[in-house]
N, C-alpha and C. Protein backbone atom coordinates (compact mmCIF):
# COMPACT_ATOMS: atom_id res chain seq x y z
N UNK A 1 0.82 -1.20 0.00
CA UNK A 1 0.00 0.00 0.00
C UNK A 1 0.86 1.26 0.00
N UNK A 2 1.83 1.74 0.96
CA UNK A 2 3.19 1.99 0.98
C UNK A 2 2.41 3.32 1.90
N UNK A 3 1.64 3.22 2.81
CA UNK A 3 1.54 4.04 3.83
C UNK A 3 2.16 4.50 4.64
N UNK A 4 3.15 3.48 4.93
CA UNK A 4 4.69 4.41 5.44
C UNK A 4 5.50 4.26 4.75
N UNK A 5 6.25 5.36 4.52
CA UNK A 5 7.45 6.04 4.19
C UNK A 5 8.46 5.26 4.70
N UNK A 6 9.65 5.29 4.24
CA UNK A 6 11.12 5.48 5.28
C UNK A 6 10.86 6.76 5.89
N UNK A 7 12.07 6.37 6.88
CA UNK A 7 12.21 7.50 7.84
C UNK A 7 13.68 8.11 6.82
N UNK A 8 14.29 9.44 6.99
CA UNK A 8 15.34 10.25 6.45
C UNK A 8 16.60 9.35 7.57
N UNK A 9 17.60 9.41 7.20
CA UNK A 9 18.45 8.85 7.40
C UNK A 9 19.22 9.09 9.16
N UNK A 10 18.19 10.41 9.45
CA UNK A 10 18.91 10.86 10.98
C UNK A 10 18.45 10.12 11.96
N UNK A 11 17.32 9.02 11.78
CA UNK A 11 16.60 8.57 12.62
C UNK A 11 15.47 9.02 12.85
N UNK A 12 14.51 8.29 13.90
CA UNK A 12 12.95 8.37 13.82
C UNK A 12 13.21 9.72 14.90
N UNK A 13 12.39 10.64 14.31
CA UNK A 13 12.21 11.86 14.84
C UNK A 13 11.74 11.61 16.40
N UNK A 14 12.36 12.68 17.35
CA UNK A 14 11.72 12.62 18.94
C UNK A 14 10.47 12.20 19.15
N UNK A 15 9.17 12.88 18.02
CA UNK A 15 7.77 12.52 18.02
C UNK A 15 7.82 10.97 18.09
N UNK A 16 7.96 10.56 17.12
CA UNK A 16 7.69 9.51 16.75
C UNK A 16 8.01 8.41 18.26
N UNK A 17 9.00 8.33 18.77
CA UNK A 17 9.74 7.93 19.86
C UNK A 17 9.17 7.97 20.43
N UNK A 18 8.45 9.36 21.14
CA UNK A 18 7.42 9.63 22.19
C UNK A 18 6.25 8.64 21.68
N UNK A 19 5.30 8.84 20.62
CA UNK A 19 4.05 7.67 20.16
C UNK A 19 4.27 6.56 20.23
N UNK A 20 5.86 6.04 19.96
CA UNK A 20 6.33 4.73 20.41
C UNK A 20 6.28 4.17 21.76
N UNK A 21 6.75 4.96 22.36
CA UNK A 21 6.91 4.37 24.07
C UNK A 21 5.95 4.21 24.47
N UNK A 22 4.66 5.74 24.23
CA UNK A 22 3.64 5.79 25.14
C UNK A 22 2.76 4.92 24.52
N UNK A 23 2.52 3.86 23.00
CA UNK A 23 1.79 3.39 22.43
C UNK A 23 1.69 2.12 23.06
N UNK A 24 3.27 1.68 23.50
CA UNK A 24 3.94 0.39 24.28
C UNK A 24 3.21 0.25 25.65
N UNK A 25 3.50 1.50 25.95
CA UNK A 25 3.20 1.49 27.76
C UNK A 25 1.71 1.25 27.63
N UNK A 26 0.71 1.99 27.46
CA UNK A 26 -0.50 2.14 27.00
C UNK A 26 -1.30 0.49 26.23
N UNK A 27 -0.81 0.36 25.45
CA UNK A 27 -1.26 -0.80 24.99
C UNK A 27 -0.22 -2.22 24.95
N UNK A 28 0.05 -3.14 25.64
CA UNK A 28 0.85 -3.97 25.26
C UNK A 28 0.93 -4.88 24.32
N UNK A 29 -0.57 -4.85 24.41
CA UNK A 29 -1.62 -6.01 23.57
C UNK A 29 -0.83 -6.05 21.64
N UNK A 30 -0.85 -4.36 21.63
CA UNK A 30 -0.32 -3.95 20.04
C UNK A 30 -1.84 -3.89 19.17
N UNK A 31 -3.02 -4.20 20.10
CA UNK A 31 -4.04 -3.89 19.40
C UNK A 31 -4.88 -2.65 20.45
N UNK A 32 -5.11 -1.57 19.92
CA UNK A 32 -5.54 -0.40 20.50
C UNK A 32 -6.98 -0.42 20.02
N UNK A 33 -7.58 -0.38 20.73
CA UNK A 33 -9.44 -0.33 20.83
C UNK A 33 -9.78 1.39 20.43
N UNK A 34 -11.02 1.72 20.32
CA UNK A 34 -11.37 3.38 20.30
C UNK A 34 -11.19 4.10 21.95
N UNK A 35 -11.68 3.21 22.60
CA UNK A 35 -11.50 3.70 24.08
C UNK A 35 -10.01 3.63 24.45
N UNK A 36 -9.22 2.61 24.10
CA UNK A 36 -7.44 3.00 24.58
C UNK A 36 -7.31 4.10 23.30
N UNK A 37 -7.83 4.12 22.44
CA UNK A 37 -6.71 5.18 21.12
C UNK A 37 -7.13 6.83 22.03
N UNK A 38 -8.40 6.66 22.52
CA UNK A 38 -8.77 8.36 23.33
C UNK A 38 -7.74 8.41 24.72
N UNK A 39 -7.89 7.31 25.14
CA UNK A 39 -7.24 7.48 26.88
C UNK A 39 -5.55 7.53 26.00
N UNK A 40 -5.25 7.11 25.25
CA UNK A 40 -4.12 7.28 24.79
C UNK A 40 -3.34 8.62 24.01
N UNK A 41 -4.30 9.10 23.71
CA UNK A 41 -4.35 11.20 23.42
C UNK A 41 -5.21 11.75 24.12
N UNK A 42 -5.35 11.19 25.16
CA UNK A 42 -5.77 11.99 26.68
C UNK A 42 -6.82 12.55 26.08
N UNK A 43 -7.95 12.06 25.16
CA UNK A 43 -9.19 12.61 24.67
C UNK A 43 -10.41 12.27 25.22
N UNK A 44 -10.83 11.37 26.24
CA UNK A 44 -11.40 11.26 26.88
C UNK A 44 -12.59 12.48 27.40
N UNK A 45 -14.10 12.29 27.29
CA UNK A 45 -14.78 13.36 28.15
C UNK A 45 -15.00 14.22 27.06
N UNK A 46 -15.06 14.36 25.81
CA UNK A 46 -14.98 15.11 24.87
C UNK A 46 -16.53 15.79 24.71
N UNK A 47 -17.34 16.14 24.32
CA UNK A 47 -18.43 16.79 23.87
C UNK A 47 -18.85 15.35 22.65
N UNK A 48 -19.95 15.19 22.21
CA UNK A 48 -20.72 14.63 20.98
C UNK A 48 -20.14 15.09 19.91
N UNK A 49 -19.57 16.21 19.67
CA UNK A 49 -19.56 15.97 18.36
C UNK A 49 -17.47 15.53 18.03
N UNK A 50 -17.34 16.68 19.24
CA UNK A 50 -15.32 15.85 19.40
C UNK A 50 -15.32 14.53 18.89
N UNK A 51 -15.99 13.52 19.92
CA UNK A 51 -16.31 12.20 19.93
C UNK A 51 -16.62 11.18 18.40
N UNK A 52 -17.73 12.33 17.72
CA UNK A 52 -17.93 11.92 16.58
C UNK A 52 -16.11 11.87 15.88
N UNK A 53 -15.98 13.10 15.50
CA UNK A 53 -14.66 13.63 14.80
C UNK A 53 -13.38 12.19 14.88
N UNK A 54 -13.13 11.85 16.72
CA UNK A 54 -12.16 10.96 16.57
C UNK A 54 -12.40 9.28 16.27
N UNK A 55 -13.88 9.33 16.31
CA UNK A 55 -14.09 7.73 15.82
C UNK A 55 -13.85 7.85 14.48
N UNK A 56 -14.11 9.33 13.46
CA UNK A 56 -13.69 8.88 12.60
C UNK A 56 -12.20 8.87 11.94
N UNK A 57 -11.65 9.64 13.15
CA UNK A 57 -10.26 9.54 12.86
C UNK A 57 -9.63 8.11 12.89
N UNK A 58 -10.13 7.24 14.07
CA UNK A 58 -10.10 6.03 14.80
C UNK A 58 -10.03 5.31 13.20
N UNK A 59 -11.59 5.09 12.85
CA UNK A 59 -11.64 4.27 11.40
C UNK A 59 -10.65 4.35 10.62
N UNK A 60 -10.36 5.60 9.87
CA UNK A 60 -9.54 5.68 8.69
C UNK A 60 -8.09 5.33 9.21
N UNK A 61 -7.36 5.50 10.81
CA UNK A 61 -6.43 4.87 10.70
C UNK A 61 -6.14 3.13 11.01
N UNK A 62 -7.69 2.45 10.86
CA UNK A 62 -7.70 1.35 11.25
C UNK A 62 -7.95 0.86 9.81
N UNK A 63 -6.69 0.95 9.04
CA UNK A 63 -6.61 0.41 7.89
C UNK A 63 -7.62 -0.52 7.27
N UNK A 64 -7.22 -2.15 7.92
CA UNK A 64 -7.35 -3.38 7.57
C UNK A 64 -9.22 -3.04 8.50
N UNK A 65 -9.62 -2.30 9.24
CA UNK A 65 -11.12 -2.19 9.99
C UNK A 65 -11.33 -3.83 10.57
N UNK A 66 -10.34 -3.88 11.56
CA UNK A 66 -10.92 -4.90 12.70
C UNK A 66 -11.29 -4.60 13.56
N UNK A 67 -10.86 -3.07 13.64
CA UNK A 67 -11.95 -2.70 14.76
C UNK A 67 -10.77 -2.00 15.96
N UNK A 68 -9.57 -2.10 15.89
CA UNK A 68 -8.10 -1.98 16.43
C UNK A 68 -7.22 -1.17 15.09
N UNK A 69 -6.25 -0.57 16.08
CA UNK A 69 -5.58 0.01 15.23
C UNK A 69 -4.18 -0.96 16.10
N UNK A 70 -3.44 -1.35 15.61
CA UNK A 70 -2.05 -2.17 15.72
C UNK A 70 -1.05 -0.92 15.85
N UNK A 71 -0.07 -1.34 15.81
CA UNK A 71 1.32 -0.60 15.88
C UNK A 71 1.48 -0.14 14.17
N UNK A 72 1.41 -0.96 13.64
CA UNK A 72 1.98 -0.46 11.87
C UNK A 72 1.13 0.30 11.53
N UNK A 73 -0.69 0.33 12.19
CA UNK A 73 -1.27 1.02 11.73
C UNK A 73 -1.21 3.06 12.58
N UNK A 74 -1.02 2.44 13.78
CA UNK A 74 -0.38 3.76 14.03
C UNK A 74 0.69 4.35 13.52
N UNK A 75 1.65 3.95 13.57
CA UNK A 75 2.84 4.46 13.20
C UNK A 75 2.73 5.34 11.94
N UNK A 76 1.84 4.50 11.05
CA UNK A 76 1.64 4.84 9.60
C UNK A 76 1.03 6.05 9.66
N UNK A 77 -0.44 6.27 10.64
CA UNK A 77 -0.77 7.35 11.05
C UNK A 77 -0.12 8.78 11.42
N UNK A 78 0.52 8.21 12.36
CA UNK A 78 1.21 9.24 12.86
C UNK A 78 2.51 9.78 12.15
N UNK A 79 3.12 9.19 11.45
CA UNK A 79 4.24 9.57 9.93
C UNK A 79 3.22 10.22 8.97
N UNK A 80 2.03 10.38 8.67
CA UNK A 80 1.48 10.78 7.83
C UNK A 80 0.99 12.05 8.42
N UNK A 81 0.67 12.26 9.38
CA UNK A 81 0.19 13.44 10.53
C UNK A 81 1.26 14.34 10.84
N UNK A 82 2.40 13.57 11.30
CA UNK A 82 3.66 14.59 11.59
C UNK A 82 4.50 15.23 10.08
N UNK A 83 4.88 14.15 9.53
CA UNK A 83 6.00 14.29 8.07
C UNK A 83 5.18 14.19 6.95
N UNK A 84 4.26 13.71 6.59
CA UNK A 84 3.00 13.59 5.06
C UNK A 84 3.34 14.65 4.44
N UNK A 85 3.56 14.38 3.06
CA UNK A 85 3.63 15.64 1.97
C UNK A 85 2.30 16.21 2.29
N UNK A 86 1.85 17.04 1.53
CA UNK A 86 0.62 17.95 1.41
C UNK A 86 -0.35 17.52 0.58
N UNK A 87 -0.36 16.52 -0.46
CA UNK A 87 -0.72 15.68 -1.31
C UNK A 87 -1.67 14.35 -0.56
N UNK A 88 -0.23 13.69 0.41
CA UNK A 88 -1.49 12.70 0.85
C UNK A 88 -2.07 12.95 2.29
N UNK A 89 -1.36 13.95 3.05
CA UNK A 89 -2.40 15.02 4.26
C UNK A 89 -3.76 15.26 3.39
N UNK A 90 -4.25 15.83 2.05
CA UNK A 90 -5.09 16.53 0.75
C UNK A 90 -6.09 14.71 1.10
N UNK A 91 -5.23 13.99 0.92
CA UNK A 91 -6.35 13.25 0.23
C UNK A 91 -6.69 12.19 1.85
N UNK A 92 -6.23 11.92 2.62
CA UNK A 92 -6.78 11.97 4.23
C UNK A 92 -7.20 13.11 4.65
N UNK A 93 -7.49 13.91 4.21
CA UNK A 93 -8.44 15.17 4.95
C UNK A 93 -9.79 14.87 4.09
N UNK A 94 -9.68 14.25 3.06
CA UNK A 94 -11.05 14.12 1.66
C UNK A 94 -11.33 12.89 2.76
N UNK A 95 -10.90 11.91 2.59
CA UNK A 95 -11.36 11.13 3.65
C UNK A 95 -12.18 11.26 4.84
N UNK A 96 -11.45 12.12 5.71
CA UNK A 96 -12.48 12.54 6.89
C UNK A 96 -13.35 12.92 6.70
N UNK A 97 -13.54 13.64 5.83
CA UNK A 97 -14.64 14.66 5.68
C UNK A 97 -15.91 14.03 4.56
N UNK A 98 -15.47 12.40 3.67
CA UNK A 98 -16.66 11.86 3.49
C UNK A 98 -16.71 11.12 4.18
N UNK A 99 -17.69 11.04 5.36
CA UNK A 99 -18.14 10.41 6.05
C UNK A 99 -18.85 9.55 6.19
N UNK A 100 -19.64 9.24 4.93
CA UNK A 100 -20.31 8.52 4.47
C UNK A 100 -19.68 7.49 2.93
N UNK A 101 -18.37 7.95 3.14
CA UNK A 101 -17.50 7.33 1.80
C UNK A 101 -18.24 6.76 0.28
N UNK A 102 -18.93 7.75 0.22
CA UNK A 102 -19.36 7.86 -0.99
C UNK A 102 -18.68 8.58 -2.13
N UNK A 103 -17.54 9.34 -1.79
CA UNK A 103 -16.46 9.64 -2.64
C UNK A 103 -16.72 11.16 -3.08
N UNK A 104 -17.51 11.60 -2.33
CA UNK A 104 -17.92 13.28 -2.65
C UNK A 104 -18.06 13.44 -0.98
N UNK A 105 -18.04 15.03 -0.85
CA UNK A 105 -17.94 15.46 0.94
C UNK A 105 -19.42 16.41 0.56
N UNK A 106 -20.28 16.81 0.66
CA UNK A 106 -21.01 17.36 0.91
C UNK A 106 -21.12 18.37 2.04
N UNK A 107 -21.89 19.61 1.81
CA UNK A 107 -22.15 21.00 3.16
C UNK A 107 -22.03 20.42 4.42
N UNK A 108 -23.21 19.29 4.58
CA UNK A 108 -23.58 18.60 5.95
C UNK A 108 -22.38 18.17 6.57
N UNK A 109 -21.42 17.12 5.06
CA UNK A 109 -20.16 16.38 6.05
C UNK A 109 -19.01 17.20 6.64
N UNK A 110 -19.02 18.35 5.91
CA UNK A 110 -18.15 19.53 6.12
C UNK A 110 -18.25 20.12 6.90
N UNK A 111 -19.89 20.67 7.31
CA UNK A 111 -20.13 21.23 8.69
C UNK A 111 -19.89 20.26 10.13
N UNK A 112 -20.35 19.03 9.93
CA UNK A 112 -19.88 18.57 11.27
C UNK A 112 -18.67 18.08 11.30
N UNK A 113 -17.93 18.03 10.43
CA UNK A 113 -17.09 17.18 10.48
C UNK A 113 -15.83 18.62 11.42
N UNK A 114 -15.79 20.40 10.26
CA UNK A 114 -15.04 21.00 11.19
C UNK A 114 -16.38 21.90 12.57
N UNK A 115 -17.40 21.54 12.83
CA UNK A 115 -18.13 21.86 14.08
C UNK A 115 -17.47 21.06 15.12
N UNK A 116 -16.59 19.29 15.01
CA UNK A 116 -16.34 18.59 15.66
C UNK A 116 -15.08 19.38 16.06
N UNK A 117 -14.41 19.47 14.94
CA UNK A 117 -12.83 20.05 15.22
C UNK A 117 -13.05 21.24 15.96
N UNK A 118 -13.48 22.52 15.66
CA UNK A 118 -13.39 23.00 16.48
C UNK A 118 -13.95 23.01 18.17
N UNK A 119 -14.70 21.85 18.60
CA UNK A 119 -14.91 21.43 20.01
C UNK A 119 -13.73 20.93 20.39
N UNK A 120 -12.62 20.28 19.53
CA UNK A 120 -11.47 19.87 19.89
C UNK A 120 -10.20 20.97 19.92
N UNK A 121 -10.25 21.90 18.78
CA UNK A 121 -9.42 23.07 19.16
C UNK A 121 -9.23 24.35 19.50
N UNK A 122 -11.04 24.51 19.39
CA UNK A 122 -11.33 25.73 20.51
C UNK A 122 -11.41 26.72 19.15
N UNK A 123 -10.76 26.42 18.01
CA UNK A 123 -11.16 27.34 16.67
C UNK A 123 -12.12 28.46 16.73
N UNK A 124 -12.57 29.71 16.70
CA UNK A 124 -13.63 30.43 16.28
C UNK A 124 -13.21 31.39 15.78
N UNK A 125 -12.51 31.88 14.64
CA UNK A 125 -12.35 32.40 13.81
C UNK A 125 -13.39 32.78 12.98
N UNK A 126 -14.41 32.10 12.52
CA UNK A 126 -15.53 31.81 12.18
C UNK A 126 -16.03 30.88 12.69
N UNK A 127 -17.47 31.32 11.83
CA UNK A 127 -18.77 29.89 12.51
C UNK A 127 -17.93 28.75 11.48
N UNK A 128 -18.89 27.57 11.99
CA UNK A 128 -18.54 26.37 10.98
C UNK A 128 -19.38 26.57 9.98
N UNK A 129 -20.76 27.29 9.94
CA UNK A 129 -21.10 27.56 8.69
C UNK A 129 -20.87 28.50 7.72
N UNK A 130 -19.80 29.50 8.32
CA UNK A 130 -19.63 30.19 7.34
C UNK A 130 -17.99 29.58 6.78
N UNK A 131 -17.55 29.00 7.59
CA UNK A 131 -16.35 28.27 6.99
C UNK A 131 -16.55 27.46 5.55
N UNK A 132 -17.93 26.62 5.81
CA UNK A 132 -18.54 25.52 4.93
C UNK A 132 -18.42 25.80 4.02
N UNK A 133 -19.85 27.60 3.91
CA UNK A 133 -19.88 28.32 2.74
C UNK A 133 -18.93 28.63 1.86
N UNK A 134 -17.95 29.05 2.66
CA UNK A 134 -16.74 29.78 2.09
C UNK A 134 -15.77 28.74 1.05
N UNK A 135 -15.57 27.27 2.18
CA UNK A 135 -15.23 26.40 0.94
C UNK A 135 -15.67 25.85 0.01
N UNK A 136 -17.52 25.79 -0.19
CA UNK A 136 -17.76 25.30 -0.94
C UNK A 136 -17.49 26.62 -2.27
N UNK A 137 -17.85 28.24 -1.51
CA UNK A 137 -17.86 29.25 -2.29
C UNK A 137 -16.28 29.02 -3.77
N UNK A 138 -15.67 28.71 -2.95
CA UNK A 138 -14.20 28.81 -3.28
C UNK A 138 -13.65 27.57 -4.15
N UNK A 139 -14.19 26.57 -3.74
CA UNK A 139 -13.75 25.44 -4.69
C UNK A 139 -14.55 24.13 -5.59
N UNK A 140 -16.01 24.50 -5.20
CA UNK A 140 -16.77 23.41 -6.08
C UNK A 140 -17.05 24.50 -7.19
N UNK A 141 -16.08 23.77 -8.30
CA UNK A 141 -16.21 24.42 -9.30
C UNK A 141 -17.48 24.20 -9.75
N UNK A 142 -18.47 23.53 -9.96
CA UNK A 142 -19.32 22.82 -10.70
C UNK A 142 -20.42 23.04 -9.94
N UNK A 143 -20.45 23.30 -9.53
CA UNK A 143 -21.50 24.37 -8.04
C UNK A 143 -22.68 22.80 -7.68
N UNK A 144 -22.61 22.00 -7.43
CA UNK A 144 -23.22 21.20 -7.59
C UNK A 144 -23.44 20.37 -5.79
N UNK A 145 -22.85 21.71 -5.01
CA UNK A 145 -23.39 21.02 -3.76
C UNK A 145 -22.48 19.55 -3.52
N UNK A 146 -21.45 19.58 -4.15
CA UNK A 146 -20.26 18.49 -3.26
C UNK A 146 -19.38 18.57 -3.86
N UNK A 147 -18.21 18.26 -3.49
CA UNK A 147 -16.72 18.43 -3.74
C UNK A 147 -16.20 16.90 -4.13
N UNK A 148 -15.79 16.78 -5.51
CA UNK A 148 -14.71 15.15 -5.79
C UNK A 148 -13.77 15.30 -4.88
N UNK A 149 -12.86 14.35 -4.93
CA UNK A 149 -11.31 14.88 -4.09
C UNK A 149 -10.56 15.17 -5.36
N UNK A 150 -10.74 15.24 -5.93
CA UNK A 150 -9.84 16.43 -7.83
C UNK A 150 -10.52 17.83 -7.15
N UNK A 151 -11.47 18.26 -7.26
CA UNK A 151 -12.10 19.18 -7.15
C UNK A 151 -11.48 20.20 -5.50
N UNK A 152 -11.40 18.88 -4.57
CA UNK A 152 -11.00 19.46 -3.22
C UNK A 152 -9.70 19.39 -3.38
N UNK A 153 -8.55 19.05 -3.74
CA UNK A 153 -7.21 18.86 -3.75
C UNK A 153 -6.80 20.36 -4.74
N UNK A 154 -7.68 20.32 -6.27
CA UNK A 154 -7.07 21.01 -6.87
C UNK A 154 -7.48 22.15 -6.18
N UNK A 155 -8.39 22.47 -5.72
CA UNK A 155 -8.76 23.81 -5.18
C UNK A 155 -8.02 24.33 -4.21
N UNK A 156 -7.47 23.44 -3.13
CA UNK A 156 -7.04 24.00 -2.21
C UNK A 156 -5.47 24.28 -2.51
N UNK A 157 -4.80 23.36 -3.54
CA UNK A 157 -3.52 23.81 -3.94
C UNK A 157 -3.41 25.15 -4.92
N UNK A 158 -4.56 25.57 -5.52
CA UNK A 158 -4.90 26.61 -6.13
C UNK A 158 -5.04 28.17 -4.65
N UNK A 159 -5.03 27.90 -3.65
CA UNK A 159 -5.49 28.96 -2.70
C UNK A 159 -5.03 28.81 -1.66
N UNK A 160 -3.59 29.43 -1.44
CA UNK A 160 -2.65 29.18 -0.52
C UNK A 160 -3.38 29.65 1.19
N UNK A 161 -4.85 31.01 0.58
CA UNK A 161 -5.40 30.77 2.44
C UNK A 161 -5.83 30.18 3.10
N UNK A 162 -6.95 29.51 1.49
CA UNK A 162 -7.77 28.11 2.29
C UNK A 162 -7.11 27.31 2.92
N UNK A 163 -6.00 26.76 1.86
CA UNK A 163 -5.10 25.57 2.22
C UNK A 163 -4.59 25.76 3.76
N UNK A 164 -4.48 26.99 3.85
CA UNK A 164 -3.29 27.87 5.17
C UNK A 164 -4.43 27.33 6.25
N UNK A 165 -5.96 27.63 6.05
CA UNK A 165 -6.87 27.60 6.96
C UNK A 165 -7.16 25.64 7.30
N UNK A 166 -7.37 25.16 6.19
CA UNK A 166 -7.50 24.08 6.18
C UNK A 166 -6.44 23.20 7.18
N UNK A 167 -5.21 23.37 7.11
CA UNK A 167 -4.01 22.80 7.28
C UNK A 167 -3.94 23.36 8.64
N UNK A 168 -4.53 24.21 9.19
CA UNK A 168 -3.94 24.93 10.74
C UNK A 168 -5.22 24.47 11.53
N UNK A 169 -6.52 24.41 11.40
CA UNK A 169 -7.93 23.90 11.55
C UNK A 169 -7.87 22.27 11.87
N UNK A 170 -7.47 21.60 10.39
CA UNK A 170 -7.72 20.22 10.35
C UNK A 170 -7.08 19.13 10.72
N UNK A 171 -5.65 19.88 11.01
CA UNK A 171 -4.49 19.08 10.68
C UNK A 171 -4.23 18.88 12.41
N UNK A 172 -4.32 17.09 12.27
CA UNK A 172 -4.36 16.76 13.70
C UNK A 172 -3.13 16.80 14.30
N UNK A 173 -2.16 16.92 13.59
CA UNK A 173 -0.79 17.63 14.18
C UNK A 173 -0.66 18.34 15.23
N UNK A 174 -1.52 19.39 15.14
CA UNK A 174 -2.08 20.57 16.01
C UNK A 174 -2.91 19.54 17.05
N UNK A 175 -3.57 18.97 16.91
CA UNK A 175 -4.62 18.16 18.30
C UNK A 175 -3.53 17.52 18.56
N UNK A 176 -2.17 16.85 18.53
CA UNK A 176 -1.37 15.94 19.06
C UNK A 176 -0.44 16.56 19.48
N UNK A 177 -0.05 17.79 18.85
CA UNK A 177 0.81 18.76 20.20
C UNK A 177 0.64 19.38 21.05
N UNK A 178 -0.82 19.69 21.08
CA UNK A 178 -1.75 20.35 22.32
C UNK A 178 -1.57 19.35 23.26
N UNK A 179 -1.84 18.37 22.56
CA UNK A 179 -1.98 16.98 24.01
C UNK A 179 -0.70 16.79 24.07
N UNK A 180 0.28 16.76 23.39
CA UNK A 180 1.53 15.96 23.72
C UNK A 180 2.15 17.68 24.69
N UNK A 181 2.02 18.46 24.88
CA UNK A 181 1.95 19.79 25.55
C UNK A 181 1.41 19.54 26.66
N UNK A 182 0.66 18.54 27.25
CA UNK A 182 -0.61 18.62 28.36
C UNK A 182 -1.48 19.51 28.13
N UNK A 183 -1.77 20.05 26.96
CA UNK A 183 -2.69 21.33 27.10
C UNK A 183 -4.25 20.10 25.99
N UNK A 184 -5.80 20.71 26.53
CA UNK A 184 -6.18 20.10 25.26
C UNK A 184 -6.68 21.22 24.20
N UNK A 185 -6.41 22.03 24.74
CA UNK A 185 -6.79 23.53 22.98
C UNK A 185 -5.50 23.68 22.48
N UNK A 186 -5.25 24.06 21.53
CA UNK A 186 -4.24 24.73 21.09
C UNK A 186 -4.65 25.83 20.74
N UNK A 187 -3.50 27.00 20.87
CA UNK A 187 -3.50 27.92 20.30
C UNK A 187 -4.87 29.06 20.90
């Protein structure tokens, strides 16, 4: 599938080390449930819709969907979260956001999907519906009330603010240094 990368030749970055140990300590088993993957980013207690947001984070990094995420499947996660080009961060963010994996994201999946995120990062820059608007304003070319992932990829590499907004908003990077900080907002 080739979900992970090599690592660059200096060795596995401090992050990574840290998700290692605490993945070890935390789970011995090597199979992590939804309830250890939260107590394990101290996400626990979240609001309904947080909750929604990380089961579906939970899914998409539970590759093979047994229901567990393993070690290869974290790891893979978390190399894609910390180091991921912008390309396949682009097309795991299309992911989250169809929620219904029907291969288009629609207003609805968009609104809850960043209404969730921001219960997790405290975001209000804007509402989530005028965020929605704004991306659908900005990149469904075809005005047709949903976004392909061509349509969401090319758009956002076309619009360095969205992308800027998208990438500082979505990007769970930001939810894993808040927590790996002890803090749970960032910013």
């Amino acid at each position: 599938m080739g979900a992970v990368e090599s690592l660059p030749g200096d060795g596995p970055a401090p992050e990574m080390h840290h998700y290692y140990s605490k993945f070890m300590r935390e789970c011995p088993s090597g199979q992590l449930s939804l309830h250890e993957f939260k107590k394990l980013l101290d996400l626990q207690g979240l609001d309904p819709q947080g909750d929604i947001y990380i089961k579906r984070v939970f899914d998409i990094f539970d590759l093979n969907q047994d229901g567990f995420i393993d070690f290869l499947e974290f790891i893979a996660a978390i190399n894609l979260v910390i180091r991921g080009k912008i390309d396949q961060k682009l097309k795991w963010y299309f992911k989250l956001y169809d929620a219904d994996g029907n291969g288009y994201i629609d207003k609805k999946e968009l609104l809850s999907i960043f209404t969730a995120i921001q219960a997790i990062n405290g975001h209000t820059d804007m509402s989530a519906e005028e965020f929605t608007d704004m991306v659908f304003q900005k990149i469904d070319v075809n005005n047709d009330g949903e976004l392909t992932l061509e349509e969401f990829v090319n758009g956002l590499e076309k619009d360095e603010d969205l992308m800027e907004l998208i990438t500082k908003s979505f990007d769970l990077s930001n939810v894993l240094k808040a927590i790996q900080s002890g803090r749970r907002h960032s910013i």
